[in-house]
C-alpha atoms as a PDB file:
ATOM      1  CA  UNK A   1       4.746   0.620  21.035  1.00  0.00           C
ATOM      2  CA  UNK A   2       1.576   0.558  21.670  1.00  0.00           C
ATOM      3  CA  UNK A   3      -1.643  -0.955  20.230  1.00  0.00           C
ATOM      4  CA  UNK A   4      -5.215   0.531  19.794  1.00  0.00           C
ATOM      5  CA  UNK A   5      -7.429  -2.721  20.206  1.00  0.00           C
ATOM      6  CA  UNK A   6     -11.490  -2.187  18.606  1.00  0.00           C
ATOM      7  CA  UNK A   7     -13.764  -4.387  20.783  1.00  0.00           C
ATOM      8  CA  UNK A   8     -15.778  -6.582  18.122  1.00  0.00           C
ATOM      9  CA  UNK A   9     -15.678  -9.307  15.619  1.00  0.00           C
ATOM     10  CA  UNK A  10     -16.396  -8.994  12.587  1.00  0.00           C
ATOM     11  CA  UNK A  11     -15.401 -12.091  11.082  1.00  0.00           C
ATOM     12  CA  UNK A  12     -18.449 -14.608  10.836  1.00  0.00           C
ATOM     13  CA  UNK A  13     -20.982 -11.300   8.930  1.00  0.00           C
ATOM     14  CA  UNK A  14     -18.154 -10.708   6.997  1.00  0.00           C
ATOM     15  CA  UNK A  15     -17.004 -13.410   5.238  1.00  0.00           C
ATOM     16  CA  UNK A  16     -20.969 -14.200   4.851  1.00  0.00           C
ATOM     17  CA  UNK A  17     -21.349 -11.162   2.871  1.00  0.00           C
ATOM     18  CA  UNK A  18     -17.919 -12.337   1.150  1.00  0.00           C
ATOM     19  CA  UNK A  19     -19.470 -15.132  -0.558  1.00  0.00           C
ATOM     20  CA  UNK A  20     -22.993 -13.365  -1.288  1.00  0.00           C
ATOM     21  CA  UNK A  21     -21.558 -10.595  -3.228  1.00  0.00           C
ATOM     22  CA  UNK A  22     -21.685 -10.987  -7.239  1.00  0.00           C
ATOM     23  CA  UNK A  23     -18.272  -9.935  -8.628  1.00  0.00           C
ATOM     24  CA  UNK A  24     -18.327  -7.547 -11.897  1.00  0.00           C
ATOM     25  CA  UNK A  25     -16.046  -8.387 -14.639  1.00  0.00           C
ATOM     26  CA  UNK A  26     -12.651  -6.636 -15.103  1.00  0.00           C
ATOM     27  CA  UNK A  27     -12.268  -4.280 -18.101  1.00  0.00           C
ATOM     28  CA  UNK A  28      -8.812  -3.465 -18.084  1.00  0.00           C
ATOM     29  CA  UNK A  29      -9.772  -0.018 -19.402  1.00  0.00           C
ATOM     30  CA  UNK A  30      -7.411   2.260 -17.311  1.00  0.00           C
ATOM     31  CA  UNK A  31      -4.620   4.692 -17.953  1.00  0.00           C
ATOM     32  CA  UNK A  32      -1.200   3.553 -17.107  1.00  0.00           C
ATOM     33  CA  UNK A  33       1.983   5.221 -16.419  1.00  0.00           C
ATOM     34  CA  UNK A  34       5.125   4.522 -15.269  1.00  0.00           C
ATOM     35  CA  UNK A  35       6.979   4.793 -11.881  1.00  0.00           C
ATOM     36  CA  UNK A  36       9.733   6.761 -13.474  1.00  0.00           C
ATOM     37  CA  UNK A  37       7.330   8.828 -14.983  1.00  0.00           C
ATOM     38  CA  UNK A  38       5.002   9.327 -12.317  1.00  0.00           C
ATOM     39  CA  UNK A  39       8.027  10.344  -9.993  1.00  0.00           C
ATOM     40  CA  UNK A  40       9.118  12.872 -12.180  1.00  0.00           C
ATOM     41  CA  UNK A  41       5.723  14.401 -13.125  1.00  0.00           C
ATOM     42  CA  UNK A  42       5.488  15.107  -9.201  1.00  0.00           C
ATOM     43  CA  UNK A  43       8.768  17.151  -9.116  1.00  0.00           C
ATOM     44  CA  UNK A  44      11.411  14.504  -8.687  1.00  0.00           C
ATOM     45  CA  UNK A  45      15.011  14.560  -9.360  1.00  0.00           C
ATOM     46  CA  UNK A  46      15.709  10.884  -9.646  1.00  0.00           C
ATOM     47  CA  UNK A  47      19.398  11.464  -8.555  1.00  0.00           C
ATOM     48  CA  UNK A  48      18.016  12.724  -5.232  1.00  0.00           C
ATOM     49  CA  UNK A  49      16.122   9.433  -4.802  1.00  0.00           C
ATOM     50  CA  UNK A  50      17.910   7.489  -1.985  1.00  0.00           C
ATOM     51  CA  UNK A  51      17.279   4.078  -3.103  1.00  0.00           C
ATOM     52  CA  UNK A  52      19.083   3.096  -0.014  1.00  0.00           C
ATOM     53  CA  UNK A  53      16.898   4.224   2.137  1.00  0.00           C
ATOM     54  CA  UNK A  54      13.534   2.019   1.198  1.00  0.00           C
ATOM     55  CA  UNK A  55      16.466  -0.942   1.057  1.00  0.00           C
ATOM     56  CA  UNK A  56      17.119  -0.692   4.424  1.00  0.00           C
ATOM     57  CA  UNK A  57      13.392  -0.473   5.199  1.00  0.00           C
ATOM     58  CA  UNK A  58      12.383  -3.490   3.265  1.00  0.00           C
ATOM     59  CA  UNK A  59      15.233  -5.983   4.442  1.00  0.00           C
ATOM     60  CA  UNK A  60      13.174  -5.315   7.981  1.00  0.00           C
ATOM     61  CA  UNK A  61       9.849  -5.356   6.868  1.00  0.00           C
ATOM     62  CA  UNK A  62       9.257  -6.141   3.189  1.00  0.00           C
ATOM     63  CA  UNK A  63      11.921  -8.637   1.641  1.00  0.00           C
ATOM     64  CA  UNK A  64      10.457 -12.150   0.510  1.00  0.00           C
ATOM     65  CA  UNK A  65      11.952 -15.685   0.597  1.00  0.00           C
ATOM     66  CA  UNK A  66      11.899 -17.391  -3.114  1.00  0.00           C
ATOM     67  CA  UNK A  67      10.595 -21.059  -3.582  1.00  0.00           C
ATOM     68  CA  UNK A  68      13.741 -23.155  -2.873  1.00  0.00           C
ATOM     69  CA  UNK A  69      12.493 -25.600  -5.574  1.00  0.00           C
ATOM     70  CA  UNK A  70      11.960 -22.477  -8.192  1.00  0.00           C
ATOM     71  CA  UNK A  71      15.127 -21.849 -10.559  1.00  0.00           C
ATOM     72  CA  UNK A  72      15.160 -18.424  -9.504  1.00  0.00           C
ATOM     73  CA  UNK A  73      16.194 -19.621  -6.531  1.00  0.00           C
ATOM     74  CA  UNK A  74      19.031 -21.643  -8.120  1.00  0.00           C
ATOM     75  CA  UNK A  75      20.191 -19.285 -10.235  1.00  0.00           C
ATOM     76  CA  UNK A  76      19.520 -15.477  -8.331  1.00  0.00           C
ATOM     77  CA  UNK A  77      19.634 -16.137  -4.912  1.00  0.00           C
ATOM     78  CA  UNK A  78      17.110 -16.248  -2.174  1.00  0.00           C
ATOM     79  CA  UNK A  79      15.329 -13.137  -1.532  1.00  0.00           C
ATOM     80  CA  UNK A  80      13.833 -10.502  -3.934  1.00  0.00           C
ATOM     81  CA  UNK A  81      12.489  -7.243  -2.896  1.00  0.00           C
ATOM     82  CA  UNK A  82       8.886  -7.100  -3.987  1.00  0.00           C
ATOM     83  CA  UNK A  83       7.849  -3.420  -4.701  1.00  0.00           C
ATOM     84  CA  UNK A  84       9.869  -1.916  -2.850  1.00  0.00           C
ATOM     85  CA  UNK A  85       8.882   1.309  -5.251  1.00  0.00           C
ATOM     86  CA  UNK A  86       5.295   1.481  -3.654  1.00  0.00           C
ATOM     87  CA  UNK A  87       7.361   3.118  -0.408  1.00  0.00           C
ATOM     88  CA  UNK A  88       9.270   5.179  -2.798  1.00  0.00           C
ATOM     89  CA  UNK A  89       6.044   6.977  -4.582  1.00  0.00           C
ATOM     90  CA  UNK A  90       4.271   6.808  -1.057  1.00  0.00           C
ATOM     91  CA  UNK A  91       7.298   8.964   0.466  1.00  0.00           C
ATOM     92  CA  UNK A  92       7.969  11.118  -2.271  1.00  0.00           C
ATOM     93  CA  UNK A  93       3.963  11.873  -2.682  1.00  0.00           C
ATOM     94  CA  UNK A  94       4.157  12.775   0.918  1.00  0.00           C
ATOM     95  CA  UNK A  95       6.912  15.199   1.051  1.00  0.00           C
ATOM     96  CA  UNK A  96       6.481  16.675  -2.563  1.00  0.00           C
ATOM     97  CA  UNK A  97       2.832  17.600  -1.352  1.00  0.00           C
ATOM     98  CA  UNK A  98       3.561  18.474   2.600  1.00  0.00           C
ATOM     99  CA  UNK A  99       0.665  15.563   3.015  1.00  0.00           C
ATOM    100  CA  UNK A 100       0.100  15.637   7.110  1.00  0.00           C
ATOM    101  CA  UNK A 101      -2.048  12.986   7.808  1.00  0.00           C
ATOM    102  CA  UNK A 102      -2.066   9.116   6.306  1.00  0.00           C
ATOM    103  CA  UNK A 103      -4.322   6.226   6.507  1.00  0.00           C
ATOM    104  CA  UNK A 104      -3.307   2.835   5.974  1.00  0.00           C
ATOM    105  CA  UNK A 105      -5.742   0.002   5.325  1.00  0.00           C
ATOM    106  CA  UNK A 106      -3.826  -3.184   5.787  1.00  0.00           C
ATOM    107  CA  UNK A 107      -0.166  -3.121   7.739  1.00  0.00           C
ATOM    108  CA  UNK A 108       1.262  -6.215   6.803  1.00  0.00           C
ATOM    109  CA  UNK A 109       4.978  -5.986   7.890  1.00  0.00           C
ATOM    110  CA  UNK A 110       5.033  -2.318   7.886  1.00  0.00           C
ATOM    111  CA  UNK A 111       7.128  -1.616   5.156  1.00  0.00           C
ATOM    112  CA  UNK A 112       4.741   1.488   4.282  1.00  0.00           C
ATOM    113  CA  UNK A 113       4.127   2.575   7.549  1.00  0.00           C
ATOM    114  CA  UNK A 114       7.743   3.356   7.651  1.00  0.00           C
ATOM    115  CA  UNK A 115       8.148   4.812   4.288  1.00  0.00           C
ATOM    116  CA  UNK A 116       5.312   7.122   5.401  1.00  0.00           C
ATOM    117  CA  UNK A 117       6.949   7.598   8.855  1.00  0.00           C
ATOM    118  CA  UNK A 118      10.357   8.580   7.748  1.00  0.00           C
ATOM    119  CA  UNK A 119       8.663  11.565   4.987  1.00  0.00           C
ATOM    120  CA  UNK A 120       7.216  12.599   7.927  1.00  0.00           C
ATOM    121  CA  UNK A 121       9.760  12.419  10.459  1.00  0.00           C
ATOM    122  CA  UNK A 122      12.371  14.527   7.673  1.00  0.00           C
ATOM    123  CA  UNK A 123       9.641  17.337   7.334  1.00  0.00           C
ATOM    124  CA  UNK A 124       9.573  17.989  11.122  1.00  0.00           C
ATOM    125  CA  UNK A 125       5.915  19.254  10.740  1.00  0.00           C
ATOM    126  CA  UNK A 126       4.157  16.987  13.269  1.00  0.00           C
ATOM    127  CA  UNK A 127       2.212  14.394  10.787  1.00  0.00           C
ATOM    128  CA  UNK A 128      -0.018  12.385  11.395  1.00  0.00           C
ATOM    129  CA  UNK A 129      -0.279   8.221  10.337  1.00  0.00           C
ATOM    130  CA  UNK A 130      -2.773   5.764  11.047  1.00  0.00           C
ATOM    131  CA  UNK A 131      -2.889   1.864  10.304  1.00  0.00           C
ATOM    132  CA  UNK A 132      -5.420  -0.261  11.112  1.00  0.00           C
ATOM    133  CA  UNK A 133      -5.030  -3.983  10.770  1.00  0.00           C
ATOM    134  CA  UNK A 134      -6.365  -6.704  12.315  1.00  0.00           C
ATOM    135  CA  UNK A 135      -3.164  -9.067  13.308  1.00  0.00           C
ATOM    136  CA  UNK A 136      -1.521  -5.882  14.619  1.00  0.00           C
ATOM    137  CA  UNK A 137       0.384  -7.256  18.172  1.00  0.00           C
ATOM    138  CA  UNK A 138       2.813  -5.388  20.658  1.00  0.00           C
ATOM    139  CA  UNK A 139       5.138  -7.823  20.000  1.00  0.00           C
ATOM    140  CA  UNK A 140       5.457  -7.614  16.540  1.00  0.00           C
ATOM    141  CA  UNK A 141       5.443  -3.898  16.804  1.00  0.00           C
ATOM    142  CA  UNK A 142       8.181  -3.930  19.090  1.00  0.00           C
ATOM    143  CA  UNK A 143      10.485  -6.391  17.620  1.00  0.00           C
ATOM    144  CA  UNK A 144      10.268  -3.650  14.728  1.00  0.00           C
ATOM    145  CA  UNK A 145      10.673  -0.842  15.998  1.00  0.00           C
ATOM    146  CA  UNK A 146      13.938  -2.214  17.797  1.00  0.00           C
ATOM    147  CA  UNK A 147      15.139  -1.340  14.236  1.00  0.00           C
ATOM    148  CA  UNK A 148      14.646   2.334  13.787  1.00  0.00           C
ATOM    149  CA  UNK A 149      15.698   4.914  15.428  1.00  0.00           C
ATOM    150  CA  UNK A 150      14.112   5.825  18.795  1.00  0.00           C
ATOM    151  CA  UNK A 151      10.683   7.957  18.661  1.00  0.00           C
ATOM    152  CA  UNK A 152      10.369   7.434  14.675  1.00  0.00           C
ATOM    153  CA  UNK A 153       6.854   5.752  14.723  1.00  0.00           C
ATOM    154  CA  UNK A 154       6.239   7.972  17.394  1.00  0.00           C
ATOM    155  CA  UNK A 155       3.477  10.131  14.965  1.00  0.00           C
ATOM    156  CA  UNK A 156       1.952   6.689  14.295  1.00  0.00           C
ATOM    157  CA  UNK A 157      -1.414   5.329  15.313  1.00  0.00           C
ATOM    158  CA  UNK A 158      -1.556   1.312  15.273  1.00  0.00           C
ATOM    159  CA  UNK A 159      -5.291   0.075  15.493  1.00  0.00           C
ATOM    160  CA  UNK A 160      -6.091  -3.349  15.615  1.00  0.00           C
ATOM    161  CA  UNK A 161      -9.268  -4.322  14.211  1.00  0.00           C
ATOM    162  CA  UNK A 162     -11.174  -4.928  11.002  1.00  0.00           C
ATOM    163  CA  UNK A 163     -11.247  -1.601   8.326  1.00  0.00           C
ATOM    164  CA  UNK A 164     -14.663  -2.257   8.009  1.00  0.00           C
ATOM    165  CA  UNK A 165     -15.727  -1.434  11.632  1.00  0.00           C
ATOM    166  CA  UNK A 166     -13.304   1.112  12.313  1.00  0.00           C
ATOM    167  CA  UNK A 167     -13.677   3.587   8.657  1.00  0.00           C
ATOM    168  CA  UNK A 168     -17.322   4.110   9.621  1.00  0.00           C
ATOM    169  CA  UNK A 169     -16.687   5.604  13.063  1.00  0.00           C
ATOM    170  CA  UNK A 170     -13.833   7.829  11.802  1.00  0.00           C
ATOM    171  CA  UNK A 171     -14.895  11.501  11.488  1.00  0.00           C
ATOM    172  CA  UNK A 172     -12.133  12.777   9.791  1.00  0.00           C
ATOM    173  CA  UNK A 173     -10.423  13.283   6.664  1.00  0.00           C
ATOM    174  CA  UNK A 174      -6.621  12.049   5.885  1.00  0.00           C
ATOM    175  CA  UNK A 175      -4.518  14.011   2.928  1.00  0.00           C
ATOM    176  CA  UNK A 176      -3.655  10.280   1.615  1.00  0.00           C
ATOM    177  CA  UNK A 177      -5.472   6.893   1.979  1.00  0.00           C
ATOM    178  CA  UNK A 178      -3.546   3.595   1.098  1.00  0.00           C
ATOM    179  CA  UNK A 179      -5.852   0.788   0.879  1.00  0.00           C
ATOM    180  CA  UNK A 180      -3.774  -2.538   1.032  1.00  0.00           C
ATOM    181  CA  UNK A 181      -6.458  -4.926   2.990  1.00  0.00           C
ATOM    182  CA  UNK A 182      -8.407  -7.716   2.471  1.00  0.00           C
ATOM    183  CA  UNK A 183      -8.276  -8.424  -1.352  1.00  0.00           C
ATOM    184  CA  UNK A 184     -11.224  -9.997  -1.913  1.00  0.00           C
ATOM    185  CA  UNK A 185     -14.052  -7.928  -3.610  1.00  0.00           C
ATOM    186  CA  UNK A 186     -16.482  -7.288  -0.886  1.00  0.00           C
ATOM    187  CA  UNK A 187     -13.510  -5.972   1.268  1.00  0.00           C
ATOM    188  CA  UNK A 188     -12.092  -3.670  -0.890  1.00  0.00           C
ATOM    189  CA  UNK A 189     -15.415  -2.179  -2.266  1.00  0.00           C
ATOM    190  CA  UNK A 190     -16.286  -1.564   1.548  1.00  0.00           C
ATOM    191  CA  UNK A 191     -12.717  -0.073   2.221  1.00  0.00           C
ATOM    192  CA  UNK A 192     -13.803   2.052  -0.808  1.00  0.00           C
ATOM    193  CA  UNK A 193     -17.137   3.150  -0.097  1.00  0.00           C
ATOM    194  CA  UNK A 194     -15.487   3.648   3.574  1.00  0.00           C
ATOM    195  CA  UNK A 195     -12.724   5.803   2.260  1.00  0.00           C
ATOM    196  CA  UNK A 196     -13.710   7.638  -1.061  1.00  0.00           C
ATOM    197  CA  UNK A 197     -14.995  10.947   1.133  1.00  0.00           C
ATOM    198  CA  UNK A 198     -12.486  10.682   3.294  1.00  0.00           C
ATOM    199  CA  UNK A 199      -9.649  11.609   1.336  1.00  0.00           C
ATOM    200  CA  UNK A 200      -8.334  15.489   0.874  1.00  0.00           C
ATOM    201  CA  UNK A 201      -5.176  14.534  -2.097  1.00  0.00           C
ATOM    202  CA  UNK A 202      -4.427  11.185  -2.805  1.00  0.00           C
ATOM    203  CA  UNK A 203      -6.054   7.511  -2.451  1.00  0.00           C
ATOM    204  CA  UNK A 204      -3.805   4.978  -3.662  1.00  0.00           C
ATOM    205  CA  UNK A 205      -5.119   1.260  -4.008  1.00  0.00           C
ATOM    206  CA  UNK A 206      -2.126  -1.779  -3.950  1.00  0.00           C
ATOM    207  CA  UNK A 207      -2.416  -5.080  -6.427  1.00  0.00           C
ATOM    208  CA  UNK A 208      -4.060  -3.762  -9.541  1.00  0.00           C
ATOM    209  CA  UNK A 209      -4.206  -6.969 -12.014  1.00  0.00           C
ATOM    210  CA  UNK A 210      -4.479  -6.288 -15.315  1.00  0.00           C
ATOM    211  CA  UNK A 211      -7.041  -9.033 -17.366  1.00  0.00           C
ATOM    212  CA  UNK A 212      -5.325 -11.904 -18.060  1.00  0.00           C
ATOM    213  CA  UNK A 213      -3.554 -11.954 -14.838  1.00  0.00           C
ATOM    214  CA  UNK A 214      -5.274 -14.293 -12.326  1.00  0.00           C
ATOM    215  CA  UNK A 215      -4.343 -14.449  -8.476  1.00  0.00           C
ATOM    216  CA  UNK A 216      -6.472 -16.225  -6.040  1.00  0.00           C
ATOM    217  CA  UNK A 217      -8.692 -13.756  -3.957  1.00  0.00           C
ATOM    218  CA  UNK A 218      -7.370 -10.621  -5.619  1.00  0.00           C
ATOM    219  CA  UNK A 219     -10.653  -8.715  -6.633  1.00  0.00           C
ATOM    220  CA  UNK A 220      -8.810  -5.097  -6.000  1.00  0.00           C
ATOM    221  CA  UNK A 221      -9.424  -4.221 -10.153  1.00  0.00           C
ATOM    222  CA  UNK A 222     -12.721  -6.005 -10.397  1.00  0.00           C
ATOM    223  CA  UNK A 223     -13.906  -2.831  -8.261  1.00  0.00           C
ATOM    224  CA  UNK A 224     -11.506  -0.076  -9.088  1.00  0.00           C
ATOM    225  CA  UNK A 225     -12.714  -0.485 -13.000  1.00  0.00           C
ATOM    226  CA  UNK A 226     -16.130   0.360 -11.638  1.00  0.00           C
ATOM    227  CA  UNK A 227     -14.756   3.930 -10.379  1.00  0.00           C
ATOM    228  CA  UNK A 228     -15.236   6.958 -12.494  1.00  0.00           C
ATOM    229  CA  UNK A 229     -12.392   9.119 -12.147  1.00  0.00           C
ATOM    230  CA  UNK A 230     -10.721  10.960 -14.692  1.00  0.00           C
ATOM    231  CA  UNK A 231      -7.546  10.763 -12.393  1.00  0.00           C
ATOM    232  CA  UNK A 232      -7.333   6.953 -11.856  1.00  0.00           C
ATOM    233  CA  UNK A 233      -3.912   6.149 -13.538  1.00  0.00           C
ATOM    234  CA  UNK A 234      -2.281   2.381 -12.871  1.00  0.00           C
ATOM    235  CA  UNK A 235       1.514   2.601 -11.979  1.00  0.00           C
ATOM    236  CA  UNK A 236       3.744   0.592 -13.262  1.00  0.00           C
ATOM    237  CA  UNK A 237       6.740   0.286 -10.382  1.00  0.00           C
ATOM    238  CA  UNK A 238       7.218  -3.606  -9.330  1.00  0.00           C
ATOM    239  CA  UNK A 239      11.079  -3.534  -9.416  1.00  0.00           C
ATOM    240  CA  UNK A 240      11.093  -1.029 -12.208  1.00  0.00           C
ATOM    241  CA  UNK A 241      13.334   1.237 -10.365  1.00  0.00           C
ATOM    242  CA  UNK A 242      15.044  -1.494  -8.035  1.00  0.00           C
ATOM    243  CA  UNK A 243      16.942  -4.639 -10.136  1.00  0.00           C
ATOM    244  CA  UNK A 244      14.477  -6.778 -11.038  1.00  0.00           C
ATOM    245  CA  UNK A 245      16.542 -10.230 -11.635  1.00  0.00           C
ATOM    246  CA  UNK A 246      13.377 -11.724 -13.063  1.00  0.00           C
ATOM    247  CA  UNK A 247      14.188  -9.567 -16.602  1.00  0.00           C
ATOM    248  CA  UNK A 248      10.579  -8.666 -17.139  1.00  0.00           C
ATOM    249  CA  UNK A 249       9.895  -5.846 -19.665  1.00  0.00           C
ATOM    250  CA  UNK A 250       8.008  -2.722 -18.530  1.00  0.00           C
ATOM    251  CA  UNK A 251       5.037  -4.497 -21.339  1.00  0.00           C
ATOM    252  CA  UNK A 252       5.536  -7.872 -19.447  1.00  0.00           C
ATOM    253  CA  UNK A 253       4.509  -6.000 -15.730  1.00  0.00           C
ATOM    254  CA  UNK A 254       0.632  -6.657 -15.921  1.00  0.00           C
ATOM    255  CA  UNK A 255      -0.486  -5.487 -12.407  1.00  0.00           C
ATOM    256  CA  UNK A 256       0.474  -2.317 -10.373  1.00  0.00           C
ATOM    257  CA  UNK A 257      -1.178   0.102  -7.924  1.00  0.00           C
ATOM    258  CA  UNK A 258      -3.835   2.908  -8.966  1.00  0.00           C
ATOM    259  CA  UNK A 259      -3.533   6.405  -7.578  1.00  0.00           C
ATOM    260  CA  UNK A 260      -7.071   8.381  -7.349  1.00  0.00           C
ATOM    261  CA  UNK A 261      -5.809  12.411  -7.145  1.00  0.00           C
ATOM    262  CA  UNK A 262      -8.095  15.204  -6.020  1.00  0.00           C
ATOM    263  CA  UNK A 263      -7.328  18.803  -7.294  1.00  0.00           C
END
């Protein structure tokens, strides 16, 4: 597969403006629902919900290593499948809604990418995806794809470079925006300010924290609580559907993604 390389660096004004930018407070003051929920308010039968499917996809591109020294480790084993549900409401949103076009902010391993992809690829309607990311490589790309099917990221633009150069020069809109970049607040308020006209249905955002929860670098609530939107709801889904060998309550799941819905 092939990359889409953007010709500048970003880096050095970036992380300036990183470390200029006065972070609001965190309210916490957001509607929350959960996955199961959510699914089902969208039109899904659960039973037709291939759990399989987004297994397969993760063990490529998603599963996580525990701490050896952690007693989860010891006494679960040593992988765990880290939101796997994100794909499942991402696919499901996609197909229940005939969504044709997708923008991803932040590839990672490409576990969404190929959620997206294979909604797409079942509808048969010529979709459209694009991720941008800036440690995309043709490498990586292709040692992935070696695992699907042939042609079934062939809908799929990759571009390499930094959100906040690309967004601006995009003149379109996407049916659904996933914003799953840089965490830190400057980043995701410019992915936002980038992205909040651009997007026909859905906008989704990834690692809501809830107050009390503190993760290095993780501003993504710090801005959404500053969004007024009647639709923002906070999903509860971290292994929620999936076994989730930790036994946490739904109450003890303090962090999620929000979903922004147009009309």
């Amino acid at each position: 597969m092939s990359v889409n390389h953007l010709n500048f660096d970003l880096t050095k004004t970036f992380e300036q403006s990183v470390e200029e930018t006065e972070i609001p407070e965190r309210t916490g003051e957001i509607k929350k629902v959960h996955i199961v929920e959510k699914l089902k308010s969208i039109g899904v039968d659960l039973e037709d919900v291939v759990l399989g499917n987004f297994d397969q996809i993760g063990e490529i591109s998603a599963r996580k290593n525990r701490d050896p020294r952690s007693e989860l480790y010891k006494t679960k084993g040593a992988f765990f499948r880290p939101n796997y549900e994100r794909g499942i409401l991402i696919y499901h949103l996609i197909k229940e809604f005939k969504l044709k076009s997708f923008l991803e902010i932040g590839f990672g391993r490409g576990y969404v990418t190929a959620c997206a992809a294979l909604a797409m690829n079942e509808m048969g309607e010529g979709g459209q995806i694009t991720t941008v990311d800036p440690a995309l490589s043709e490498e990586g790309l292709n040692n992935l794809a070696s695992s699907f099917p042939k042609d079934f990221f062939s809908n799929v633009n990759f571009v390499k470079g930094m959100s906040q150069e690309y967004l601006p020069s995009l003149n379109q809109n996407f049916d659904m925006i996933y914003i799953d970049g840089d965490h830190r607040y400057s980043a995701v308020k410019s992915d936002w300010e980038n992205c909040k006209d651009k997007y026909n249905k859905f906008l989704l955002f990834d690692d809501y924290h809830l107050p009390g929860k503190d993760q290095k670098d993780i501003h993504c609530s710090n801005l959404i609580d500053q969004i007024q939107d009647d639709s923002k709801e906070l999903i509860i889904m971290d292994r929620r559907i999936f076994l989730d060998d930790r036994g946490y309550t739904d109450e003890e799941i303090d962090y999620g993604q929000v979903l922004l819905t147009k009309a």
